[in-house]
PDB file of N, CA and C in Angstrom:
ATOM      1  N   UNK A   1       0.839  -1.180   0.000  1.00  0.00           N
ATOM      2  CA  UNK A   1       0.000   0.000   0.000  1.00  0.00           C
ATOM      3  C   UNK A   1       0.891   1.253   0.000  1.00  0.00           C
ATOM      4  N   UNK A   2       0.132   2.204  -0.881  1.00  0.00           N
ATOM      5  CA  UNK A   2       1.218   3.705  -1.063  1.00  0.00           C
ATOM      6  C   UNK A   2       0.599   4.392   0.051  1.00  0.00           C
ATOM      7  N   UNK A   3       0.947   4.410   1.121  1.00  0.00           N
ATOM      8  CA  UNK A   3       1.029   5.480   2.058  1.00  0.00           C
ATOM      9  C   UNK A   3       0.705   6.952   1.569  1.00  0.00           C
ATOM     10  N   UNK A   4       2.077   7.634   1.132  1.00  0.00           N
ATOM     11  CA  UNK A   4       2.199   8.741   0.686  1.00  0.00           C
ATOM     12  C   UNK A   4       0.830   8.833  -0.533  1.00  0.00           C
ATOM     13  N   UNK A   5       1.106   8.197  -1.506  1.00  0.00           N
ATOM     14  CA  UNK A   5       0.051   8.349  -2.210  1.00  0.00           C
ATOM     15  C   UNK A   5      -1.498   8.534  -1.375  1.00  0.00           C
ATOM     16  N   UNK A   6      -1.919   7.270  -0.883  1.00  0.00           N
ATOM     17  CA  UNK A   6      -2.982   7.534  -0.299  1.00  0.00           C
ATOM     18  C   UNK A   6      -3.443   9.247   0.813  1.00  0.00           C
ATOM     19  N   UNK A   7      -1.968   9.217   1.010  1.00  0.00           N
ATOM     20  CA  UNK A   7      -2.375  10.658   1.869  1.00  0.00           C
ATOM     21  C   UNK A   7      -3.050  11.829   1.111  1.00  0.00           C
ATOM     22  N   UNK A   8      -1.956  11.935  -0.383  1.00  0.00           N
ATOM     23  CA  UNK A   8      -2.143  12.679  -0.936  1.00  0.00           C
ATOM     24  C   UNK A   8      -3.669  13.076  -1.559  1.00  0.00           C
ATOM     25  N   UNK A   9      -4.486  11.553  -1.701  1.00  0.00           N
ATOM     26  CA  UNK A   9      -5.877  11.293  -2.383  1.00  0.00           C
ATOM     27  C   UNK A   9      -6.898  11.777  -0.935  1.00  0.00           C
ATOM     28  N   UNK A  10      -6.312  11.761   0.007  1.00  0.00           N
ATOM     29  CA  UNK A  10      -7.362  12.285   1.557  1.00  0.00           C
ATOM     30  C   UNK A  10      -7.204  13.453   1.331  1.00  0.00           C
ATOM     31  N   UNK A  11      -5.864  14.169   1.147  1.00  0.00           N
ATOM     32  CA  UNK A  11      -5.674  15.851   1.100  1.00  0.00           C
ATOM     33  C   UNK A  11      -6.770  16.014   0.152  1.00  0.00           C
ATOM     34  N   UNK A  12      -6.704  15.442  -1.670  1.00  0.00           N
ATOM     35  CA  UNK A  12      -7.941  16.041  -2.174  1.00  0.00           C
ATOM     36  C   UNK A  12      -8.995  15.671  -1.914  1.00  0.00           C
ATOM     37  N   UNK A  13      -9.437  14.790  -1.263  1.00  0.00           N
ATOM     38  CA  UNK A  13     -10.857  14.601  -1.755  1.00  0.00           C
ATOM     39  C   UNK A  13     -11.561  15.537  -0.208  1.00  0.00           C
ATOM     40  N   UNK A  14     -10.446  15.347   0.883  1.00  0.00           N
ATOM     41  CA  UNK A  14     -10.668  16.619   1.559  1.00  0.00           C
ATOM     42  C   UNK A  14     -11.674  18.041   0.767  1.00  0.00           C
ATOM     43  N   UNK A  15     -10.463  18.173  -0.137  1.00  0.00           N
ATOM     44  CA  UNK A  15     -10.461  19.747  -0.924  1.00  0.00           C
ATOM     45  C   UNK A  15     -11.707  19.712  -1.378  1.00  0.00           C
ATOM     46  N   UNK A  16     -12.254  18.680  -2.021  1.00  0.00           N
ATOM     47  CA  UNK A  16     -12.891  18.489  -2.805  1.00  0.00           C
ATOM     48  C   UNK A  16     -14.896  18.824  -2.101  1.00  0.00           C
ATOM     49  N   UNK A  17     -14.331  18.114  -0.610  1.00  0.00           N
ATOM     50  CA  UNK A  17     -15.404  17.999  -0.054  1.00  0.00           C
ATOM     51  C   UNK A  17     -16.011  19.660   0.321  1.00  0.00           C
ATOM     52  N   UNK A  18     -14.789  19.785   1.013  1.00  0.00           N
ATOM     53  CA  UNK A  18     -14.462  21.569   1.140  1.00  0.00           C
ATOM     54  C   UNK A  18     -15.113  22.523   0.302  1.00  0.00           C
ATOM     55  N   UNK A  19     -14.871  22.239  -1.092  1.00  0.00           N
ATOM     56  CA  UNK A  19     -15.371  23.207  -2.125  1.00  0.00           C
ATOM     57  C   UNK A  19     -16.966  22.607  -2.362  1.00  0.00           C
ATOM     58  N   UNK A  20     -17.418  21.074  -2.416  1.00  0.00           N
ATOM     59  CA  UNK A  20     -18.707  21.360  -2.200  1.00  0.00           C
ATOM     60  C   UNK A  20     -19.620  21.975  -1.024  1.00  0.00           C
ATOM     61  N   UNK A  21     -19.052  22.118   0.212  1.00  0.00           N
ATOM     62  CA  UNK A  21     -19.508  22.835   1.151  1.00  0.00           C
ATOM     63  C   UNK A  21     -19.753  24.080   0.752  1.00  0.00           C
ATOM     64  N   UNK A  22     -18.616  24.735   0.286  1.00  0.00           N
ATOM     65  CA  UNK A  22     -19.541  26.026  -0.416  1.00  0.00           C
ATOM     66  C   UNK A  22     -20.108  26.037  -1.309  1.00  0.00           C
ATOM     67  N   UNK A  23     -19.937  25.073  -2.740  1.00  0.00           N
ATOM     68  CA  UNK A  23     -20.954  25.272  -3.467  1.00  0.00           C
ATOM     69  C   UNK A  23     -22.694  24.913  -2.629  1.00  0.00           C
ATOM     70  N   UNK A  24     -22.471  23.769  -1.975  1.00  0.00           N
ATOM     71  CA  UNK A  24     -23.957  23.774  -1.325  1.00  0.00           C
ATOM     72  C   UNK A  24     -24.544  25.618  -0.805  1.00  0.00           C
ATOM     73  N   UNK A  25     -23.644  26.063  -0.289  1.00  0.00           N
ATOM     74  CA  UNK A  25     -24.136  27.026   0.572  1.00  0.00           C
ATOM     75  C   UNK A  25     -24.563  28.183  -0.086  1.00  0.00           C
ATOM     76  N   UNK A  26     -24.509  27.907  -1.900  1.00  0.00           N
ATOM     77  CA  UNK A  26     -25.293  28.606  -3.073  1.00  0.00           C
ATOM     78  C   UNK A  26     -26.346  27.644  -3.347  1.00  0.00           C
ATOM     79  N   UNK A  27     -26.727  27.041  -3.389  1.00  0.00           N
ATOM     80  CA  UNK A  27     -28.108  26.057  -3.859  1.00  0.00           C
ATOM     81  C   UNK A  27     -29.200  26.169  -3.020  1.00  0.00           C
ATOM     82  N   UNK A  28     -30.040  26.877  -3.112  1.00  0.00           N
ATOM     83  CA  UNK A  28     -31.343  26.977  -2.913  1.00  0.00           C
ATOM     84  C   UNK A  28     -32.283  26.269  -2.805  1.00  0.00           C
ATOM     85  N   UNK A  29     -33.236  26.062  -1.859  1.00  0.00           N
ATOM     86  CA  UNK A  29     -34.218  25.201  -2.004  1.00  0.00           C
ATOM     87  C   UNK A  29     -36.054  25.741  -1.344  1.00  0.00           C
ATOM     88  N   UNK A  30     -36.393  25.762  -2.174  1.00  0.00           N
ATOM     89  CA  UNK A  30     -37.934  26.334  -1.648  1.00  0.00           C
ATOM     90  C   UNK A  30     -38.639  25.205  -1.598  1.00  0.00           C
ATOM     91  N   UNK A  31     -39.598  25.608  -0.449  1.00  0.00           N
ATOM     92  CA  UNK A  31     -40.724  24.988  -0.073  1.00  0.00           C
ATOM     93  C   UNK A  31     -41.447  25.808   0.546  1.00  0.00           C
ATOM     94  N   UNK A  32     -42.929  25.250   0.383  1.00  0.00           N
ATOM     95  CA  UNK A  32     -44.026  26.420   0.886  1.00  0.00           C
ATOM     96  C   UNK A  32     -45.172  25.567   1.637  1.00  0.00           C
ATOM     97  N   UNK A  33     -45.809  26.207   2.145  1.00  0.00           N
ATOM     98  CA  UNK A  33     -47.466  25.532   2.913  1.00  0.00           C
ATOM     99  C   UNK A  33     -48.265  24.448   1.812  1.00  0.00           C
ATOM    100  N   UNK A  34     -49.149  24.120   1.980  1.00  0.00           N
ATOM    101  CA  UNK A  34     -49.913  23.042   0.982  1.00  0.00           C
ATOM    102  C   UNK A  34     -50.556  24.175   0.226  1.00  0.00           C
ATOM    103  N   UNK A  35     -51.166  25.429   1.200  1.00  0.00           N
ATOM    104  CA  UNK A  35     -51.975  26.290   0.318  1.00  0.00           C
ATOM    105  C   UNK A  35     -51.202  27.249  -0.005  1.00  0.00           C
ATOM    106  N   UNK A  36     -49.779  27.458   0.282  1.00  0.00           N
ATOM    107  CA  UNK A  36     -48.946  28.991  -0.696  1.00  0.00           C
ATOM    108  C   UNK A  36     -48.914  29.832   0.443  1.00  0.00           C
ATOM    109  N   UNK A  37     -49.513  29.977   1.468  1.00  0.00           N
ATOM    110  CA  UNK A  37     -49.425  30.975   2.206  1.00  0.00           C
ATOM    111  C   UNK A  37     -48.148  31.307   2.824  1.00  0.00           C
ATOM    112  N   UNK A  38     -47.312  30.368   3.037  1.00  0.00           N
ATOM    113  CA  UNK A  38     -46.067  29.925   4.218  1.00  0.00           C
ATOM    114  C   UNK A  38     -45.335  29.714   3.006  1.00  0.00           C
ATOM    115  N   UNK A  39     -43.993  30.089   2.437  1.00  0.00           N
ATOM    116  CA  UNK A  39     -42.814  30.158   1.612  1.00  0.00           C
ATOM    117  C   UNK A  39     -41.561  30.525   2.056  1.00  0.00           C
ATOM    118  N   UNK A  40     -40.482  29.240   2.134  1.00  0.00           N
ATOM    119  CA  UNK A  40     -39.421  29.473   2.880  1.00  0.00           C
ATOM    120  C   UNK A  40     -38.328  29.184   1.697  1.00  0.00           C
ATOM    121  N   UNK A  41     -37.317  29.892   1.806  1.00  0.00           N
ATOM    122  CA  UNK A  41     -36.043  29.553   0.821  1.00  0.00           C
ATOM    123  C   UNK A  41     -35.016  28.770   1.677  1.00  0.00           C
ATOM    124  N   UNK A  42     -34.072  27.985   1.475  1.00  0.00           N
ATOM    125  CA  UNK A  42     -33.357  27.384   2.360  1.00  0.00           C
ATOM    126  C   UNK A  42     -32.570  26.824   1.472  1.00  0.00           C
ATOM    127  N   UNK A  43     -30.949  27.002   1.934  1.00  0.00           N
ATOM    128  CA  UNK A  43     -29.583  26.872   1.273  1.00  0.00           C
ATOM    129  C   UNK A  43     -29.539  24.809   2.029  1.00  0.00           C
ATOM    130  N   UNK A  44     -28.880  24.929   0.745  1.00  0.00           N
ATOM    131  CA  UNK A  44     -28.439  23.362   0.861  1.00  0.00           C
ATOM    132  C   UNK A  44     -27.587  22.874   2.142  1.00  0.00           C
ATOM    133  N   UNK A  45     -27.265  24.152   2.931  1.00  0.00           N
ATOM    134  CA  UNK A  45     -26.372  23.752   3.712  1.00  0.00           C
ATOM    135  C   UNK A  45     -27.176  24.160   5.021  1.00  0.00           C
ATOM    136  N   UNK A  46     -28.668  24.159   4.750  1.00  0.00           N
ATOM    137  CA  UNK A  46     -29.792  24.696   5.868  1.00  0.00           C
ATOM    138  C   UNK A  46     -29.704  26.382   6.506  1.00  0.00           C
ATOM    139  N   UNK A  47     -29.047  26.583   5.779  1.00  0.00           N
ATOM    140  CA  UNK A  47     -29.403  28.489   6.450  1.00  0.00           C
ATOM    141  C   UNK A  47     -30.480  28.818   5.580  1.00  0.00           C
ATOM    142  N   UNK A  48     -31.975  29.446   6.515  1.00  0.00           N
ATOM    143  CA  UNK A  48     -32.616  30.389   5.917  1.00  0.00           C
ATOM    144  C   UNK A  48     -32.037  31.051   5.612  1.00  0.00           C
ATOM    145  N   UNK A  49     -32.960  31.534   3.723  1.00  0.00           N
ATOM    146  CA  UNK A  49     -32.253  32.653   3.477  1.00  0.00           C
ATOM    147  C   UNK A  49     -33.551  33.632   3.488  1.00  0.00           C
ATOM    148  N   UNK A  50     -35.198  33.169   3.072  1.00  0.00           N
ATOM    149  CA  UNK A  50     -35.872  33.976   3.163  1.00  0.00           C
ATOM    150  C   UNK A  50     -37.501  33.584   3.474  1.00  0.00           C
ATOM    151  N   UNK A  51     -38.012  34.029   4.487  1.00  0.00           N
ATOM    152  CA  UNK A  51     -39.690  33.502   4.435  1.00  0.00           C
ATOM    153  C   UNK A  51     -40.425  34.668   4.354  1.00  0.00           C
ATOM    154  N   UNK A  52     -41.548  34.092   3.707  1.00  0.00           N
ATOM    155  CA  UNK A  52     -42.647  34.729   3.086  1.00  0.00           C
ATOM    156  C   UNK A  52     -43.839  34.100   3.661  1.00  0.00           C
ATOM    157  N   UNK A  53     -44.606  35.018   4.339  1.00  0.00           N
ATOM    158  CA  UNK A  53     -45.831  34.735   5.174  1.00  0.00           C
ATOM    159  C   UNK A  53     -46.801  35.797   4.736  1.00  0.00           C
ATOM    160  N   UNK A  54     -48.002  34.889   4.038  1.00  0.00           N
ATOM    161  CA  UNK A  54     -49.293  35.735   3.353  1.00  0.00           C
ATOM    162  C   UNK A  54     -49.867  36.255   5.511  1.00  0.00           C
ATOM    163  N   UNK A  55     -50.433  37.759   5.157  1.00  0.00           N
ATOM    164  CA  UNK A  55     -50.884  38.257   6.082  1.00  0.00           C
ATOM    165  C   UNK A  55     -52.076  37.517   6.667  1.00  0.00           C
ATOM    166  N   UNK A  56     -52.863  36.936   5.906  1.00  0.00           N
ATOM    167  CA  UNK A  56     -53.542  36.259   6.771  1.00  0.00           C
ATOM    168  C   UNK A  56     -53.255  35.670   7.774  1.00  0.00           C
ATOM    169  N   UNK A  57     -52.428  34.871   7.830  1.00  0.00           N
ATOM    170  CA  UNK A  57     -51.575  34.455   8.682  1.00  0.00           C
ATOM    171  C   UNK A  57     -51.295  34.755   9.895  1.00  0.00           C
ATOM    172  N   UNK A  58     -51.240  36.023  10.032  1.00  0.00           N
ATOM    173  CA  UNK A  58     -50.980  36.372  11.227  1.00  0.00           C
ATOM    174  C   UNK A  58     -52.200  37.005  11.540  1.00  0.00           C
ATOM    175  N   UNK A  59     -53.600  36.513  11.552  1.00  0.00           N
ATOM    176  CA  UNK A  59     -54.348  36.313  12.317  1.00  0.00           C
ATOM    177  C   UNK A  59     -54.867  35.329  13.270  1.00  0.00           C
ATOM    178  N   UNK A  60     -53.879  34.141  13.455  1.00  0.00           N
ATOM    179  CA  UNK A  60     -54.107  33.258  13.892  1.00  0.00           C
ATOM    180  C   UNK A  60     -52.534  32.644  14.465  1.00  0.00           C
ATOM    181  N   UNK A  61     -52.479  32.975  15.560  1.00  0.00           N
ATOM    182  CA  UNK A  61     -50.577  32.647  15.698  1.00  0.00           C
ATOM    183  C   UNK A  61     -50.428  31.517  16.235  1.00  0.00           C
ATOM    184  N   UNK A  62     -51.436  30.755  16.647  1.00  0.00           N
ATOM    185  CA  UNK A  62     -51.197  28.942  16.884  1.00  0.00           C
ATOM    186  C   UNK A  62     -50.860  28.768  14.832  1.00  0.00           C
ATOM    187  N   UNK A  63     -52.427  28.859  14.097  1.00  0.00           N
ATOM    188  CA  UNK A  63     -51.658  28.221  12.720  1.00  0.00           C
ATOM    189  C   UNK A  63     -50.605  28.912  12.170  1.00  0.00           C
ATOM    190  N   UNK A  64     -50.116  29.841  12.669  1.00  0.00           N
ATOM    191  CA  UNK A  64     -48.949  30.457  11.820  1.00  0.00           C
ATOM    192  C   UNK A  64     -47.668  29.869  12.169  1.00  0.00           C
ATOM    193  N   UNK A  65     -47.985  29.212  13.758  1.00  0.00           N
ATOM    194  CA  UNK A  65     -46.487  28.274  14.427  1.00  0.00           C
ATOM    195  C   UNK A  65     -46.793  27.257  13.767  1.00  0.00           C
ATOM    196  N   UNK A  66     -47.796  26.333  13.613  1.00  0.00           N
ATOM    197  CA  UNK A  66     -47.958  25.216  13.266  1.00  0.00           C
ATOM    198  C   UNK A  66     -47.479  25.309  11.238  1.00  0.00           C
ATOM    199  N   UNK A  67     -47.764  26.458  10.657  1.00  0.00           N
ATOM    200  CA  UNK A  67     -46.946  26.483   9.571  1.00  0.00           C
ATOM    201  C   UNK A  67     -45.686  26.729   9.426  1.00  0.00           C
ATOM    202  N   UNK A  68     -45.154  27.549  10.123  1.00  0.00           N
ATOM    203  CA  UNK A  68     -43.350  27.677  10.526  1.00  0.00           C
ATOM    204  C   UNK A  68     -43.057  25.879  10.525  1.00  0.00           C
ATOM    205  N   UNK A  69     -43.657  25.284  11.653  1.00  0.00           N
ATOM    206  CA  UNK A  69     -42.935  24.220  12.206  1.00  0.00           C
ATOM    207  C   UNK A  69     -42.911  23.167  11.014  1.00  0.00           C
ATOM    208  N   UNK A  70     -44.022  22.457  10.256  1.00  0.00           N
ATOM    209  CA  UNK A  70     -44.305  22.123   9.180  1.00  0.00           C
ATOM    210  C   UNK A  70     -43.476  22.249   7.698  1.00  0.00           C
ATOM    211  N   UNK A  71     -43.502  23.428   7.783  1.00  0.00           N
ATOM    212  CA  UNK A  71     -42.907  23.914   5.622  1.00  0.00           C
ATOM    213  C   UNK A  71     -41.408  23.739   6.743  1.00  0.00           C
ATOM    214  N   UNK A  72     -40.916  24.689   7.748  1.00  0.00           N
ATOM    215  CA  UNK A  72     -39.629  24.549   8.091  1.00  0.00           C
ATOM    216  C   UNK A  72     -38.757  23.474   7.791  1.00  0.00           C
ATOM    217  N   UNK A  73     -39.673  21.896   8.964  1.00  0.00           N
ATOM    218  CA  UNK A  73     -39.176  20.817   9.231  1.00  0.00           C
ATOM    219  C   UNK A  73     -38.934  19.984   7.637  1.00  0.00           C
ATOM    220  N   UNK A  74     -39.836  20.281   6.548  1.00  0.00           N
ATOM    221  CA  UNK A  74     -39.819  20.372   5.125  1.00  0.00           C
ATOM    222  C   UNK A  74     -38.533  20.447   4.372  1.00  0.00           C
ATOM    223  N   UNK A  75     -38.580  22.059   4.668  1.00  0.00           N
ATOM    224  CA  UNK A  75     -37.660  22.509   3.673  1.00  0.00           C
ATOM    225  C   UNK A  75     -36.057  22.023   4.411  1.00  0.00           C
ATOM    226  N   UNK A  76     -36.019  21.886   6.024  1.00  0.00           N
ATOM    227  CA  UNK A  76     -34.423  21.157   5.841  1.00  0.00           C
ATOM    228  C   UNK A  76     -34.690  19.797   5.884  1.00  0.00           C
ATOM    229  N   UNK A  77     -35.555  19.130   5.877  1.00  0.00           N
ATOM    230  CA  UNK A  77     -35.191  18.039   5.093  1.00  0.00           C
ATOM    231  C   UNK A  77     -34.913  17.567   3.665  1.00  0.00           C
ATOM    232  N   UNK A  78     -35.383  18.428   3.122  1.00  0.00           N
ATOM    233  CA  UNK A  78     -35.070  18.229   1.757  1.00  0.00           C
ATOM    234  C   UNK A  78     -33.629  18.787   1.661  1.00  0.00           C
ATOM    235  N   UNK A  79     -33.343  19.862   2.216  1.00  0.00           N
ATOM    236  CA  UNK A  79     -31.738  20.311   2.440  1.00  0.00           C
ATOM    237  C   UNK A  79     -30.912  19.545   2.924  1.00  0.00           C
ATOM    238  N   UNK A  80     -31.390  18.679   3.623  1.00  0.00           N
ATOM    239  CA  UNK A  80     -30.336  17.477   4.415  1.00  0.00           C
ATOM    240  C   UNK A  80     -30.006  16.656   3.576  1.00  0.00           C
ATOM    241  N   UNK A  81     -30.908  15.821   2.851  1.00  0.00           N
ATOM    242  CA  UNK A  81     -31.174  15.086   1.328  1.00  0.00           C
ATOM    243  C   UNK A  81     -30.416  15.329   0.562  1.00  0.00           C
ATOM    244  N   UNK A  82     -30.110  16.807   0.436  1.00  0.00           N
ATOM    245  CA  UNK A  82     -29.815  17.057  -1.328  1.00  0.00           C
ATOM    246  C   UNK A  82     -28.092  17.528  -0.616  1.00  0.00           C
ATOM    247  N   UNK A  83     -27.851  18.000   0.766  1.00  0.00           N
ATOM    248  CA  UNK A  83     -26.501  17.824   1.396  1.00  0.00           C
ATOM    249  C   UNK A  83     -25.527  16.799   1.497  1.00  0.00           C
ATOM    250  N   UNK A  84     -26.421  15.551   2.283  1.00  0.00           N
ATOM    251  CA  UNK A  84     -25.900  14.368   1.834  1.00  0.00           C
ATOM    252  C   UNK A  84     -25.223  13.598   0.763  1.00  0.00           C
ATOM    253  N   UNK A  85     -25.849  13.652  -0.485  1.00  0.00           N
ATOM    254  CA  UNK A  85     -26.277  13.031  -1.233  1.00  0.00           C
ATOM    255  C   UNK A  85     -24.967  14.009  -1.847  1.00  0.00           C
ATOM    256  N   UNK A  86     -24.820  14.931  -1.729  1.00  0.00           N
ATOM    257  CA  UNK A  86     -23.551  15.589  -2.676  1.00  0.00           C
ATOM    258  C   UNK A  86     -21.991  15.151  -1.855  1.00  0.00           C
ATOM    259  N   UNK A  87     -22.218  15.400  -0.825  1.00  0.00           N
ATOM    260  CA  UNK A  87     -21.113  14.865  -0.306  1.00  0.00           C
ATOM    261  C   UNK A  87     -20.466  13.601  -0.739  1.00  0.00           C
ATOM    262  N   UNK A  88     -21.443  12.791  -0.209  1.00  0.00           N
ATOM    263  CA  UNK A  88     -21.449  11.276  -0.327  1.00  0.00           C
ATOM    264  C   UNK A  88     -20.984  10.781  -1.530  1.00  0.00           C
ATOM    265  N   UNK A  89     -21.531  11.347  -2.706  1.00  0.00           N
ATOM    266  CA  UNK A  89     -20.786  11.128  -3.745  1.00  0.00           C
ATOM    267  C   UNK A  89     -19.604  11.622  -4.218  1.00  0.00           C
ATOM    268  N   UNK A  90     -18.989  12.853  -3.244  1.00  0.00           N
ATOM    269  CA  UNK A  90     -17.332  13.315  -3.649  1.00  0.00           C
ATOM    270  C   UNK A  90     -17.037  12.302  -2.675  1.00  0.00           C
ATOM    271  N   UNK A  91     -17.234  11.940  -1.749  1.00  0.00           N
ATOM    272  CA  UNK A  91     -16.362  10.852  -0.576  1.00  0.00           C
ATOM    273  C   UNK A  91     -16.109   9.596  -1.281  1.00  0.00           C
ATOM    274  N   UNK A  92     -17.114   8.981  -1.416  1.00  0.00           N
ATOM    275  CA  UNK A  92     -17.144   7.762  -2.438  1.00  0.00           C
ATOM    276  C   UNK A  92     -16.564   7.947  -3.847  1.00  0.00           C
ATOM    277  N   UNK A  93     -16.477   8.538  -4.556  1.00  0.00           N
ATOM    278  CA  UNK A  93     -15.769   8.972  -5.914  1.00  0.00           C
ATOM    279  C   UNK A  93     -14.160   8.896  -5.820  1.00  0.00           C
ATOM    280  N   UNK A  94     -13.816   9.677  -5.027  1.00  0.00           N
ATOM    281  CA  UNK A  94     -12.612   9.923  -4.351  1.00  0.00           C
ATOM    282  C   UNK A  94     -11.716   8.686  -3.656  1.00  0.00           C
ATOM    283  N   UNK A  95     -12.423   8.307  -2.656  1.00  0.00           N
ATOM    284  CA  UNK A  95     -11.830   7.571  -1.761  1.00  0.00           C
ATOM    285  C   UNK A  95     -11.217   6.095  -1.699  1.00  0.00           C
ATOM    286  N   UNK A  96     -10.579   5.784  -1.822  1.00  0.00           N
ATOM    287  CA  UNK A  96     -10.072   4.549  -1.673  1.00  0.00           C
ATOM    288  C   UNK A  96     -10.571   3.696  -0.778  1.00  0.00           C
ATOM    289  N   UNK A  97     -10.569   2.313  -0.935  1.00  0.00           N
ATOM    290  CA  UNK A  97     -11.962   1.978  -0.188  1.00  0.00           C
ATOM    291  C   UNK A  97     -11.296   0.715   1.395  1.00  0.00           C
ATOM    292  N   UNK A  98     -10.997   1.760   2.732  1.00  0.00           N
ATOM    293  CA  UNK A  98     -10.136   1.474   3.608  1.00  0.00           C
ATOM    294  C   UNK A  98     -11.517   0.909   4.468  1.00  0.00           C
ATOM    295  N   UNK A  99     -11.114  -0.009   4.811  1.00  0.00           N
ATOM    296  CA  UNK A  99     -12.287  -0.743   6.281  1.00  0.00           C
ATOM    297  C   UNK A  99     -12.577   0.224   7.754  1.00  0.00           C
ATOM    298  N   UNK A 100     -13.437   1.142   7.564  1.00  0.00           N
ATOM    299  CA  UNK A 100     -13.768   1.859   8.462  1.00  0.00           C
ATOM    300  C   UNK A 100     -13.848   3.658   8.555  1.00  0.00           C
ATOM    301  N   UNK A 101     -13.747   3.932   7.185  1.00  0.00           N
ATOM    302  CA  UNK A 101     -12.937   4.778   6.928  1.00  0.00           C
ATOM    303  C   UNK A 101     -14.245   5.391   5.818  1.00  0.00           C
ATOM    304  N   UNK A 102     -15.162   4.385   5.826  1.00  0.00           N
ATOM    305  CA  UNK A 102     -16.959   4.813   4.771  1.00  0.00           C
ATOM    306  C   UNK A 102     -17.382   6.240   5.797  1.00  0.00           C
ATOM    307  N   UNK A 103     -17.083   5.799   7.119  1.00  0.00           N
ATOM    308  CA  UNK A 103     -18.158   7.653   7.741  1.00  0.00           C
ATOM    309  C   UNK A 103     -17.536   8.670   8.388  1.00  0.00           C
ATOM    310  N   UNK A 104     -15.930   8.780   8.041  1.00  0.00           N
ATOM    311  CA  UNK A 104     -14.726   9.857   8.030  1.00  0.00           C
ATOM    312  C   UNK A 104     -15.506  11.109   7.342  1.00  0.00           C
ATOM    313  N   UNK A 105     -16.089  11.294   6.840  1.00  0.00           N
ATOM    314  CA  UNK A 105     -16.737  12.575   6.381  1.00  0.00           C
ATOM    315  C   UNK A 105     -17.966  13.325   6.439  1.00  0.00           C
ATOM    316  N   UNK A 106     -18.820  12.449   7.243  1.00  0.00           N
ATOM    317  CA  UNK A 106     -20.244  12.882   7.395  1.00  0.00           C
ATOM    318  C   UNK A 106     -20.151  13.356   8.752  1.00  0.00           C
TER     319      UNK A 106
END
């Protein structure tokens, strides 16, 4: 086994992982209420970036939590999903395939 070599393939795929971290943290992801009222934007890397709440809405502040909590719990899951799923494939692409060494990056 190449040692050195192998180090060198951790340094990139390191890099590699690195630079999708920021590209995630440009990718966008919307989700909204069933009826449109509740609209949240959310970066692949889960930072709100923007919500949009029809005024109705805030006539009623139990359903307006119960829509926060809902589209929220939504929209980072789908951000977690589409986070994963990019990683996972620079780790695996990259990596040489060492016994124990599959969840070094998550």
């Amino acid at each position: 086994m190449d040692l050195m070599g192998m180090m060198g393939k951790l340094k990139e795929t390191q890099q590699k992982i690195e630079d999708t971290k920021k590209r995630l943290d440009t990718v966008l992801i919307d989700e909204q209420s069933a009826d449109g009222l509740l609209k949240i934007t959310i970066t692949a890397s889960r930072k709100i970036k923007s919500i949009s709440i029809d005024d109705s809405l805030f006539e009623d502040k139990e359903q307006l939590e119960d829509y926060l909590i809902v589209t929220l719990n939504k929209a980072i899951e789908k951000a977690t999903n589409v986070n994963e799923r990019e990683l996972d494939a620079v780790a695996r692409m990259d990596m040489p395939s060492i016994p124990g060494m599959d969840n070094l990056f998550k």
